[in-house]
PDB file of N, CA and C in Angstrom:
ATOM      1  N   UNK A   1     216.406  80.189  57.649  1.00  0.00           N
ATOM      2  CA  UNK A   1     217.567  79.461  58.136  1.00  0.00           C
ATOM      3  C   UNK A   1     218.317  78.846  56.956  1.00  0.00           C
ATOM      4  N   UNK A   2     217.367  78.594  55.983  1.00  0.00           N
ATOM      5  CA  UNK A   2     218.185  77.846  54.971  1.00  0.00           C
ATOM      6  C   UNK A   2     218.917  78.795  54.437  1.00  0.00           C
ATOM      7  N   UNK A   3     218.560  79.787  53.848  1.00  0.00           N
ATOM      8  CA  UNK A   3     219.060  81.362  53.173  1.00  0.00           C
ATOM      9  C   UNK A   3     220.615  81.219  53.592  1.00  0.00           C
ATOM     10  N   UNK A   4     220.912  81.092  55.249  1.00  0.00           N
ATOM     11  CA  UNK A   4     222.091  81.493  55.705  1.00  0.00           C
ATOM     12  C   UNK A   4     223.118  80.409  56.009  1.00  0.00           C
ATOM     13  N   UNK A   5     222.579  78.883  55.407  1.00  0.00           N
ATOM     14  CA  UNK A   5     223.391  77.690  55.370  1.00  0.00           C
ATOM     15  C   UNK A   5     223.741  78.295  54.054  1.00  0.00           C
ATOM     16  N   UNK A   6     223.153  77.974  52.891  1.00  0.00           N
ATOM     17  CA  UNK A   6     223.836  77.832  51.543  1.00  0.00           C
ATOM     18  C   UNK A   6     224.455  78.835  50.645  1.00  0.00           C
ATOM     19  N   UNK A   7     224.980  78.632  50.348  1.00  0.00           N
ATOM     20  CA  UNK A   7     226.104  79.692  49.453  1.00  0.00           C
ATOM     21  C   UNK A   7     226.375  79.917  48.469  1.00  0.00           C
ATOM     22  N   UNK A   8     225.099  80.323  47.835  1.00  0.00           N
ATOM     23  CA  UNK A   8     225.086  81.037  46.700  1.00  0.00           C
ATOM     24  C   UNK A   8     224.853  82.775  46.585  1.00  0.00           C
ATOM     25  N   UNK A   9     224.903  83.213  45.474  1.00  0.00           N
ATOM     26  CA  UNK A   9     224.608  84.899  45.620  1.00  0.00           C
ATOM     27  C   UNK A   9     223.160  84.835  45.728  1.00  0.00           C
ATOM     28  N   UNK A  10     221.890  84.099  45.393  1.00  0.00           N
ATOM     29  CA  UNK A  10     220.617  84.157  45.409  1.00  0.00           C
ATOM     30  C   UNK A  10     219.943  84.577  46.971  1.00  0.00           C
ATOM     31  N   UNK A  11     220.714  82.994  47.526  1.00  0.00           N
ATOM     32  CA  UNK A  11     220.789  82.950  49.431  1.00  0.00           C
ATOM     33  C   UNK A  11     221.091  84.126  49.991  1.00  0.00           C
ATOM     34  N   UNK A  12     222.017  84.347  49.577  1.00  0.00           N
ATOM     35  CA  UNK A  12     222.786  85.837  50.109  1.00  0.00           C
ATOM     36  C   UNK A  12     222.052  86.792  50.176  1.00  0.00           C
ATOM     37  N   UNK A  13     221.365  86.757  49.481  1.00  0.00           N
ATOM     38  CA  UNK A  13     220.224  88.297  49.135  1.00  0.00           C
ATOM     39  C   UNK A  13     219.438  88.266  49.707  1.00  0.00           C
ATOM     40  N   UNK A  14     218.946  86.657  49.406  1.00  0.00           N
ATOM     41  CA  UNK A  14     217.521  86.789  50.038  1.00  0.00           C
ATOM     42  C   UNK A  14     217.876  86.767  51.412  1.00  0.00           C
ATOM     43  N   UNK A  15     218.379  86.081  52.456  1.00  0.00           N
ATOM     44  CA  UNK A  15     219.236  86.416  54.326  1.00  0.00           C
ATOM     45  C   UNK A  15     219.362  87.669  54.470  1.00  0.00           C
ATOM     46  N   UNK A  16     220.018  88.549  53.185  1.00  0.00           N
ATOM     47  CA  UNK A  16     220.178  90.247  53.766  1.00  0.00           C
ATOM     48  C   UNK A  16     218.693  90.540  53.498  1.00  0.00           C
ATOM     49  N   UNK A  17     217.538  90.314  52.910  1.00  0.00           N
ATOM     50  CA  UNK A  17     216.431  91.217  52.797  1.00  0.00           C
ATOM     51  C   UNK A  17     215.472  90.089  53.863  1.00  0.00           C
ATOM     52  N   UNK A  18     215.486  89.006  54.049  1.00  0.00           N
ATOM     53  CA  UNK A  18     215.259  88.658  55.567  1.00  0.00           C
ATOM     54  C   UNK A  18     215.426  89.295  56.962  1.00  0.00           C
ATOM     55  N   UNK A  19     216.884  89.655  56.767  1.00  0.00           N
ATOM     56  CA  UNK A  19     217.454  90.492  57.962  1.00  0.00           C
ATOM     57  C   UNK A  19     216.705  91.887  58.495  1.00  0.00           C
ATOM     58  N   UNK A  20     216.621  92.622  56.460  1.00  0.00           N
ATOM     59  CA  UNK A  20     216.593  93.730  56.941  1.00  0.00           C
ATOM     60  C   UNK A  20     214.753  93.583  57.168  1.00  0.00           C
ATOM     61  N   UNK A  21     213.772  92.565  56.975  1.00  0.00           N
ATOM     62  CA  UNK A  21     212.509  92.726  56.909  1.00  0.00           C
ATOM     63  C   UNK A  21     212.499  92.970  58.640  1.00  0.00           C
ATOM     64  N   UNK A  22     213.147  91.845  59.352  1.00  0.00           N
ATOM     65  CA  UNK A  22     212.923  91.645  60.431  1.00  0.00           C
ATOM     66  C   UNK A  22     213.605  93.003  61.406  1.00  0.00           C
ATOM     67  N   UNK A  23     214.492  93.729  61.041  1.00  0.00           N
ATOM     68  CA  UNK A  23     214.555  94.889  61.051  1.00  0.00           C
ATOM     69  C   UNK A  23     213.728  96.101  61.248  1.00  0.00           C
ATOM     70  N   UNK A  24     212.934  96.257  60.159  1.00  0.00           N
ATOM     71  CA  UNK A  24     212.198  96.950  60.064  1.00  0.00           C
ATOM     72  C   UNK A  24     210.669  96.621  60.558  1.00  0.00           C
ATOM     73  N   UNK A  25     210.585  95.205  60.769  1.00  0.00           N
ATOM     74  CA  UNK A  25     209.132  95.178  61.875  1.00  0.00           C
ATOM     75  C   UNK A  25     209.539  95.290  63.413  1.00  0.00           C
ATOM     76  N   UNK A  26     210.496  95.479  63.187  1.00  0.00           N
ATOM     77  CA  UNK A  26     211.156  95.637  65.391  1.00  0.00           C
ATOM     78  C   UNK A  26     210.696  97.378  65.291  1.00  0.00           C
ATOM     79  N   UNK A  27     211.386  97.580  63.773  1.00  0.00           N
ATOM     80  CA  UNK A  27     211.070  99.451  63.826  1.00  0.00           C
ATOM     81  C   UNK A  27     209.661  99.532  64.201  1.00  0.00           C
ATOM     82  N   UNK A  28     208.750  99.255  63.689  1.00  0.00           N
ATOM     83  CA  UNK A  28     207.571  99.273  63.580  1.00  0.00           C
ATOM     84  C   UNK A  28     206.938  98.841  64.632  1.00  0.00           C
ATOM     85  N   UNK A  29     207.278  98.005  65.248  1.00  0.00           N
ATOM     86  CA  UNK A  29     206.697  97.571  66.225  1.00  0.00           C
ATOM     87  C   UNK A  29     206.879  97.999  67.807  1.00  0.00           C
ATOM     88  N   UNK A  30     208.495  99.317  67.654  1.00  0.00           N
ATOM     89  CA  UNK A  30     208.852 100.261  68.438  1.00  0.00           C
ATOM     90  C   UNK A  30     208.134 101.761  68.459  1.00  0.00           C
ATOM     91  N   UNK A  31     207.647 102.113  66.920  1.00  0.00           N
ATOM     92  CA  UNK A  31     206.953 103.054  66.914  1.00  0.00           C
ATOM     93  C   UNK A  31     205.540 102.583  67.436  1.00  0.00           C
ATOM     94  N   UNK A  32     204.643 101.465  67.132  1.00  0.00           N
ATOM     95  CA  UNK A  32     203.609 100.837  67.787  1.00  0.00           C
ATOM     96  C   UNK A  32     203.917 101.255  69.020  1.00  0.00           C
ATOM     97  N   UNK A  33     204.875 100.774  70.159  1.00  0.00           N
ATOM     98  CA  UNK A  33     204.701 100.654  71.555  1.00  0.00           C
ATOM     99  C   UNK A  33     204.888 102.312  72.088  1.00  0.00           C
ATOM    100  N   UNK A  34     205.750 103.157  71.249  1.00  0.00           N
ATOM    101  CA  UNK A  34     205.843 104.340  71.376  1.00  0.00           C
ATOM    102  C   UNK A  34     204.350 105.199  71.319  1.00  0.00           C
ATOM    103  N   UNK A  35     204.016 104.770  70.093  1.00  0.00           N
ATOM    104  CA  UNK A  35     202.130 105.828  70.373  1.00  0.00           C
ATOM    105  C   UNK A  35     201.470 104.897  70.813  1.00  0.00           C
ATOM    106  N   UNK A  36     201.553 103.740  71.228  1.00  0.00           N
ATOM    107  CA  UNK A  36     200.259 102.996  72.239  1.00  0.00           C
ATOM    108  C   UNK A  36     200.341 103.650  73.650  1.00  0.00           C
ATOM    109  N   UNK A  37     201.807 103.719  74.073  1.00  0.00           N
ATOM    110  CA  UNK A  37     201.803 104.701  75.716  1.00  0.00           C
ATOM    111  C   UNK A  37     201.714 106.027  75.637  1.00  0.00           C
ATOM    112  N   UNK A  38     202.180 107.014  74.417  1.00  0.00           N
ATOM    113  CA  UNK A  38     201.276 107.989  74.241  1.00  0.00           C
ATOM    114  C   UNK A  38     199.316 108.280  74.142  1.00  0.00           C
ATOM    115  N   UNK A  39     198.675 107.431  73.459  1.00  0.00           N
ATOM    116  CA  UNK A  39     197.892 107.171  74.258  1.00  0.00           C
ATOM    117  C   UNK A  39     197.543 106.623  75.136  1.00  0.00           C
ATOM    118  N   UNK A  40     198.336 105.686  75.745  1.00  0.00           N
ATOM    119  CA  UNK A  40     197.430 105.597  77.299  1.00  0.00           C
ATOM    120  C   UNK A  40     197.844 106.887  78.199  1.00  0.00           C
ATOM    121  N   UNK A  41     198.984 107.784  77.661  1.00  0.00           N
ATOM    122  CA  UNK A  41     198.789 108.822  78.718  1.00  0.00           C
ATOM    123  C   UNK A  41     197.757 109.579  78.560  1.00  0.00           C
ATOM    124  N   UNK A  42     197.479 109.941  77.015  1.00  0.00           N
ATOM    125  CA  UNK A  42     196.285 110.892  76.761  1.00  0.00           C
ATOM    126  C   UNK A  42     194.958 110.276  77.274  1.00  0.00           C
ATOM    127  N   UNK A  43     194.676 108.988  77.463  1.00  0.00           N
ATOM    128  CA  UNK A  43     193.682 108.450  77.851  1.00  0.00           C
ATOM    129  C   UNK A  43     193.375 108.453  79.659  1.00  0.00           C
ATOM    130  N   UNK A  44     194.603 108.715  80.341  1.00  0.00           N
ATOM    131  CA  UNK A  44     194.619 109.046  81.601  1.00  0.00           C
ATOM    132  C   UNK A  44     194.545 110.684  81.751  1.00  0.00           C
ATOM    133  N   UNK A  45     194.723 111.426  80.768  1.00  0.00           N
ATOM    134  CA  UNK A  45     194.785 112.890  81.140  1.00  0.00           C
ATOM    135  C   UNK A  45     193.296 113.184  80.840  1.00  0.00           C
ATOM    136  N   UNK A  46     192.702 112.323  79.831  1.00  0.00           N
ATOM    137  CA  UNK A  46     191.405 112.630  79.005  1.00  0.00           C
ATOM    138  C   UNK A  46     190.443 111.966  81.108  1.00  0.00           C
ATOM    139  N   UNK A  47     190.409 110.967  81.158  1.00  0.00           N
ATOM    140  CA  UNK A  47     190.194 110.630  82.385  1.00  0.00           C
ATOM    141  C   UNK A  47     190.302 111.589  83.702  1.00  0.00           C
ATOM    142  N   UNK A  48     191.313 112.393  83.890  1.00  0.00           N
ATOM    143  CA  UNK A  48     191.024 113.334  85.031  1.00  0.00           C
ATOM    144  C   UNK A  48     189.889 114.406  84.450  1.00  0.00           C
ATOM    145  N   UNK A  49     189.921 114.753  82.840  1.00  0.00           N
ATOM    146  CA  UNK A  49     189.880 115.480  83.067  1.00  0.00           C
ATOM    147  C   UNK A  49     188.300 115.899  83.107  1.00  0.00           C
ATOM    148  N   UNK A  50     187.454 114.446  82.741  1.00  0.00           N
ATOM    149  CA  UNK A  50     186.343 114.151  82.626  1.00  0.00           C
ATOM    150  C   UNK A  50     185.773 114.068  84.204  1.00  0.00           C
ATOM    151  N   UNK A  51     186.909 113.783  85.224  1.00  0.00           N
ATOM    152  CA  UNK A  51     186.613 113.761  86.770  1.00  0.00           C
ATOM    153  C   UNK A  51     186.413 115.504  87.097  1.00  0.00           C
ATOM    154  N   UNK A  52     187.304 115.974  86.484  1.00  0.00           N
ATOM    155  CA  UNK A  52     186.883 117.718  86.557  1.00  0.00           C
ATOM    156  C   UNK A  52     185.913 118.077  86.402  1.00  0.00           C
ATOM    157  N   UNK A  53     185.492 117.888  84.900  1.00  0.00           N
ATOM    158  CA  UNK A  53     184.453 118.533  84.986  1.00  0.00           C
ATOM    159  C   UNK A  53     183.325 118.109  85.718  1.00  0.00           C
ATOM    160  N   UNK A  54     182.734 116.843  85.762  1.00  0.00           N
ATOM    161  CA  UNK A  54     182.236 116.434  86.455  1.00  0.00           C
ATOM    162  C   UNK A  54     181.579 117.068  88.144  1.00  0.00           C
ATOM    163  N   UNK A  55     183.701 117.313  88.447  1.00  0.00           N
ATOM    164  CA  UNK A  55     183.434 117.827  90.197  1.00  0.00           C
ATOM    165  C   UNK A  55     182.687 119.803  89.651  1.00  0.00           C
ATOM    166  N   UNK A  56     183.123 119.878  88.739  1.00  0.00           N
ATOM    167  CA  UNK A  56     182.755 121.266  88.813  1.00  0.00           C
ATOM    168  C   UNK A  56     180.963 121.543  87.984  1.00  0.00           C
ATOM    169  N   UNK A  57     180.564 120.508  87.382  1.00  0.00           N
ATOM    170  CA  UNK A  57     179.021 120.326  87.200  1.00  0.00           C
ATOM    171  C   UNK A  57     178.387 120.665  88.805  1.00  0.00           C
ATOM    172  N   UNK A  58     179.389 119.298  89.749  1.00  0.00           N
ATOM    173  CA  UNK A  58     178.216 119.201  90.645  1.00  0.00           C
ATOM    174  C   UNK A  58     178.788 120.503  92.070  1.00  0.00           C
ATOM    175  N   UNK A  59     179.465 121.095  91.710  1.00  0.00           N
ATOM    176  CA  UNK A  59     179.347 122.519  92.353  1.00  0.00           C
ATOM    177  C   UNK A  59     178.206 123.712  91.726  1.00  0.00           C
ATOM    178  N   UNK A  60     178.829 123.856  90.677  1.00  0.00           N
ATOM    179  CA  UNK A  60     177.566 124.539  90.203  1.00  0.00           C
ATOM    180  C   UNK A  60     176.015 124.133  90.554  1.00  0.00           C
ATOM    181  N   UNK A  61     175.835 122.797  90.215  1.00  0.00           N
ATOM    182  CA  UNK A  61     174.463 122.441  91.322  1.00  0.00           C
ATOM    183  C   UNK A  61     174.083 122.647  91.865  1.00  0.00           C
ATOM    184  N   UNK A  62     175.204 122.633  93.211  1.00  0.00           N
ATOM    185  CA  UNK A  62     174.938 123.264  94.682  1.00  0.00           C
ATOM    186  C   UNK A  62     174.517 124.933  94.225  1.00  0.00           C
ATOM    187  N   UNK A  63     175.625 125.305  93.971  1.00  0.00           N
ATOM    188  CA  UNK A  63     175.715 126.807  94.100  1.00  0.00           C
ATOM    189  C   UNK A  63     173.779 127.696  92.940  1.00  0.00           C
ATOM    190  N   UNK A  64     173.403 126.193  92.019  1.00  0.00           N
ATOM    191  CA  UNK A  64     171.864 126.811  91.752  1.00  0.00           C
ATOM    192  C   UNK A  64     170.732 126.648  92.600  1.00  0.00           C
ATOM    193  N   UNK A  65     171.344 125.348  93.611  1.00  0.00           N
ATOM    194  CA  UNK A  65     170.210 124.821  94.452  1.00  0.00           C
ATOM    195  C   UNK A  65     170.346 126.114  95.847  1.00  0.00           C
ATOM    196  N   UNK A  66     171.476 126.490  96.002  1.00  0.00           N
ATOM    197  CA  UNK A  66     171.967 127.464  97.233  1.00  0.00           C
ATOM    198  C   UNK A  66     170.512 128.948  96.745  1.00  0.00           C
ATOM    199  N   UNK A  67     171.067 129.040  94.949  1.00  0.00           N
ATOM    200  CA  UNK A  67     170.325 130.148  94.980  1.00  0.00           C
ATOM    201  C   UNK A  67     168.900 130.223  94.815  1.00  0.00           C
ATOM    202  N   UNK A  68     168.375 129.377  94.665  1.00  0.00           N
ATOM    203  CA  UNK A  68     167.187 129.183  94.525  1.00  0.00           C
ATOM    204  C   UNK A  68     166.198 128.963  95.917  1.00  0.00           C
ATOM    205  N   UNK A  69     167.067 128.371  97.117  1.00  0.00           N
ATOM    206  CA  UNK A  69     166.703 128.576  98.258  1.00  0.00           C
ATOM    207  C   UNK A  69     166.938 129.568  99.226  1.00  0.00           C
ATOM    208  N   UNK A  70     167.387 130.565  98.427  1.00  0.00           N
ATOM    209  CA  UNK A  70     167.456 131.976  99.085  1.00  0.00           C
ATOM    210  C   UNK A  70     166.729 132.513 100.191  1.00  0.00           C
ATOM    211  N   UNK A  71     166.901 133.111 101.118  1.00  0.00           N
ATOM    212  CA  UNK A  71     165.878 133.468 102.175  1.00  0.00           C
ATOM    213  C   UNK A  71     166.215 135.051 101.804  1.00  0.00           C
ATOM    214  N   UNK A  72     164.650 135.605 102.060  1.00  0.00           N
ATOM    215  CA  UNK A  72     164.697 137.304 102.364  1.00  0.00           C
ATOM    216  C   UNK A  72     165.728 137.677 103.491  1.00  0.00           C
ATOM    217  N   UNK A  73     165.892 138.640 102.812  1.00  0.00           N
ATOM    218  CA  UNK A  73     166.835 139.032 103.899  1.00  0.00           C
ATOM    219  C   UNK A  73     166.157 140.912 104.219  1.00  0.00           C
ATOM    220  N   UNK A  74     166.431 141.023 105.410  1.00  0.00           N
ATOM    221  CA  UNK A  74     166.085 142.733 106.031  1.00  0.00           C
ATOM    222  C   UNK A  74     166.982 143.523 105.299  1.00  0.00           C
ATOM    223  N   UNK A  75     166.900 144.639 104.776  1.00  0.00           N
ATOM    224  CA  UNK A  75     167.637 145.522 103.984  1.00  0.00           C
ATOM    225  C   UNK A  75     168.253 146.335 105.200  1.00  0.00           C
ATOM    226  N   UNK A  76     169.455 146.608 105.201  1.00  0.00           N
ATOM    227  CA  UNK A  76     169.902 147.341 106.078  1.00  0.00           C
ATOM    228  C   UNK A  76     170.504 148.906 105.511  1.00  0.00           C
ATOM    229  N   UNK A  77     170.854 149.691 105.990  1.00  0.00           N
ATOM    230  CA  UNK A  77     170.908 151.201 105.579  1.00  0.00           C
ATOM    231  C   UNK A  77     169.893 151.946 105.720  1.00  0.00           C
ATOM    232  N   UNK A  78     170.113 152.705 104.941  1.00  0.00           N
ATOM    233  CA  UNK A  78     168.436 153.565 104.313  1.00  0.00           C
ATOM    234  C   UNK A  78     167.537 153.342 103.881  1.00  0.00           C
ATOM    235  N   UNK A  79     166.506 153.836 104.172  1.00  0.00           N
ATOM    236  CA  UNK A  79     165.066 152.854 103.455  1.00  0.00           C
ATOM    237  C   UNK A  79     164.771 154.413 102.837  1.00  0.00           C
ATOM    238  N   UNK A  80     164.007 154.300 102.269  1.00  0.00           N
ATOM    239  CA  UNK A  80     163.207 155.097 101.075  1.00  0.00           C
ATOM    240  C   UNK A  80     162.006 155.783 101.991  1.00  0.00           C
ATOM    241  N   UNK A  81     160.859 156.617 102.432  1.00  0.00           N
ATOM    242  CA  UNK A  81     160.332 157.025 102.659  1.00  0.00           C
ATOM    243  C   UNK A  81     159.341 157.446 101.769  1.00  0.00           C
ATOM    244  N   UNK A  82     158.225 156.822 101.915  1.00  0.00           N
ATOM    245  CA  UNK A  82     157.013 156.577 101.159  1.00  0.00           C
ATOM    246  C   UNK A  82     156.306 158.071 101.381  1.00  0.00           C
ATOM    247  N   UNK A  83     155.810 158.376 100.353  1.00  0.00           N
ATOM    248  CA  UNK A  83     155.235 159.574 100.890  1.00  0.00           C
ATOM    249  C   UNK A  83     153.197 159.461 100.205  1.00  0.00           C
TER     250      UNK A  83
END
Protein backbone atom coordinates (compact mmCIF):
# COMPACT_ATOMS: atom_id res chain seq x y z
CA UNK A 1 0.00 0.00 0.00
CA UNK A 2 2.74 2.23 0.74
CA UNK A 3 4.53 1.46 -2.80
CA UNK A 4 1.30 3.10 -4.38
CA UNK A 5 0.95 6.32 -1.98
CA UNK A 6 4.52 7.61 -2.65
CA UNK A 7 6.08 8.93 -5.61
CA UNK A 8 9.11 8.12 -6.39
CA UNK A 9 10.60 5.90 -9.41
CA UNK A 10 11.81 3.22 -6.60
CA UNK A 11 7.80 2.94 -5.37
CA UNK A 12 6.86 2.74 -8.82
CA UNK A 13 8.68 -0.38 -9.52
CA UNK A 14 8.41 -1.92 -6.70
CA UNK A 15 3.80 -1.51 -7.00
CA UNK A 16 4.42 -2.73 -10.74
CA UNK A 17 6.43 -5.97 -9.54
CA UNK A 18 3.86 -6.22 -6.55
CA UNK A 19 1.13 -6.14 -9.09
CA UNK A 20 2.62 -8.34 -11.38
CA UNK A 21 3.65 -11.00 -8.29
CA UNK A 22 0.07 -11.02 -7.35
CA UNK A 23 -0.69 -11.69 -10.89
CA UNK A 24 1.06 -14.42 -11.37
CA UNK A 25 -0.01 -16.35 -8.06
CA UNK A 26 -3.88 -15.94 -9.28
CA UNK A 27 -2.04 -17.70 -12.52
CA UNK A 28 -0.88 -20.30 -10.45
CA UNK A 29 -3.33 -20.76 -8.35
CA UNK A 30 -5.81 -21.13 -11.59
CA UNK A 31 -3.60 -23.77 -12.98
CA UNK A 32 -3.73 -25.42 -9.22
CA UNK A 33 -7.66 -25.46 -9.37
CA UNK A 34 -7.48 -26.55 -13.07
CA UNK A 35 -5.40 -30.03 -12.33
CA UNK A 36 -6.93 -30.45 -8.80
CA UNK A 37 -10.54 -31.10 -10.79
CA UNK A 38 -8.70 -32.94 -13.34
CA UNK A 39 -7.89 -35.16 -10.78
CA UNK A 40 -10.82 -35.47 -8.98
CA UNK A 41 -12.27 -36.56 -12.29
CA UNK A 42 -9.55 -39.16 -12.78
CA UNK A 43 -10.11 -40.15 -9.23
CA UNK A 44 -13.91 -40.75 -9.94
CA UNK A 45 -13.18 -42.62 -13.25
CA UNK A 46 -10.25 -44.57 -11.34
CA UNK A 47 -13.35 -45.32 -8.74
CA UNK A 48 -15.88 -46.87 -11.23
CA UNK A 49 -13.51 -48.44 -12.53
CA UNK A 50 -12.25 -50.37 -9.51
CA UNK A 51 -16.34 -51.06 -9.00
CA UNK A 52 -15.87 -52.97 -12.45
CA UNK A 53 -13.64 -54.92 -11.90
CA UNK A 54 -14.64 -55.90 -8.82
CA UNK A 55 -18.44 -56.73 -10.33
CA UNK A 56 -16.64 -58.80 -12.92
CA UNK A 57 -14.17 -60.79 -10.20
CA UNK A 58 -17.36 -61.73 -8.55
CA UNK A 59 -19.02 -63.12 -11.79
CA UNK A 60 -16.31 -65.07 -12.65
CA UNK A 61 -16.74 -66.66 -9.10
CA UNK A 62 -20.02 -67.64 -9.78
CA UNK A 63 -19.37 -68.83 -13.19
CA UNK A 64 -16.09 -71.24 -11.25
CA UNK A 65 -18.41 -72.17 -8.47
CA UNK A 66 -21.32 -72.99 -11.41
CA UNK A 67 -18.49 -75.17 -12.91
CA UNK A 68 -17.30 -76.99 -10.41
CA UNK A 69 -20.81 -78.03 -9.34
CA UNK A 70 -21.51 -79.54 -12.51
CA UNK A 71 -23.93 -82.44 -12.62
CA UNK A 72 -23.48 -85.54 -15.13
CA UNK A 73 -25.37 -85.22 -17.62
CA UNK A 74 -26.90 -88.43 -20.11
CA UNK A 75 -25.12 -88.20 -23.44
CA UNK A 76 -27.58 -87.98 -26.03
CA UNK A 77 -27.04 -89.18 -29.83
CA UNK A 78 -24.96 -92.10 -30.52
CA UNK A 79 -23.30 -94.14 -28.14
CA UNK A 80 -20.33 -96.21 -29.16
CA UNK A 81 -20.92 -99.97 -29.04
CA UNK A 82 -18.64 -101.94 -26.95
CA UNK A 83 -17.65 -104.92 -28.47
Amino acid sequence: MLSSVLNSDKAIAVNIKIIRIFTKMRDLLNDNLSLRLEIEDIKKKMNNHDKNIELVFSYLDELVERKEEKKERTQIGYKKVKD
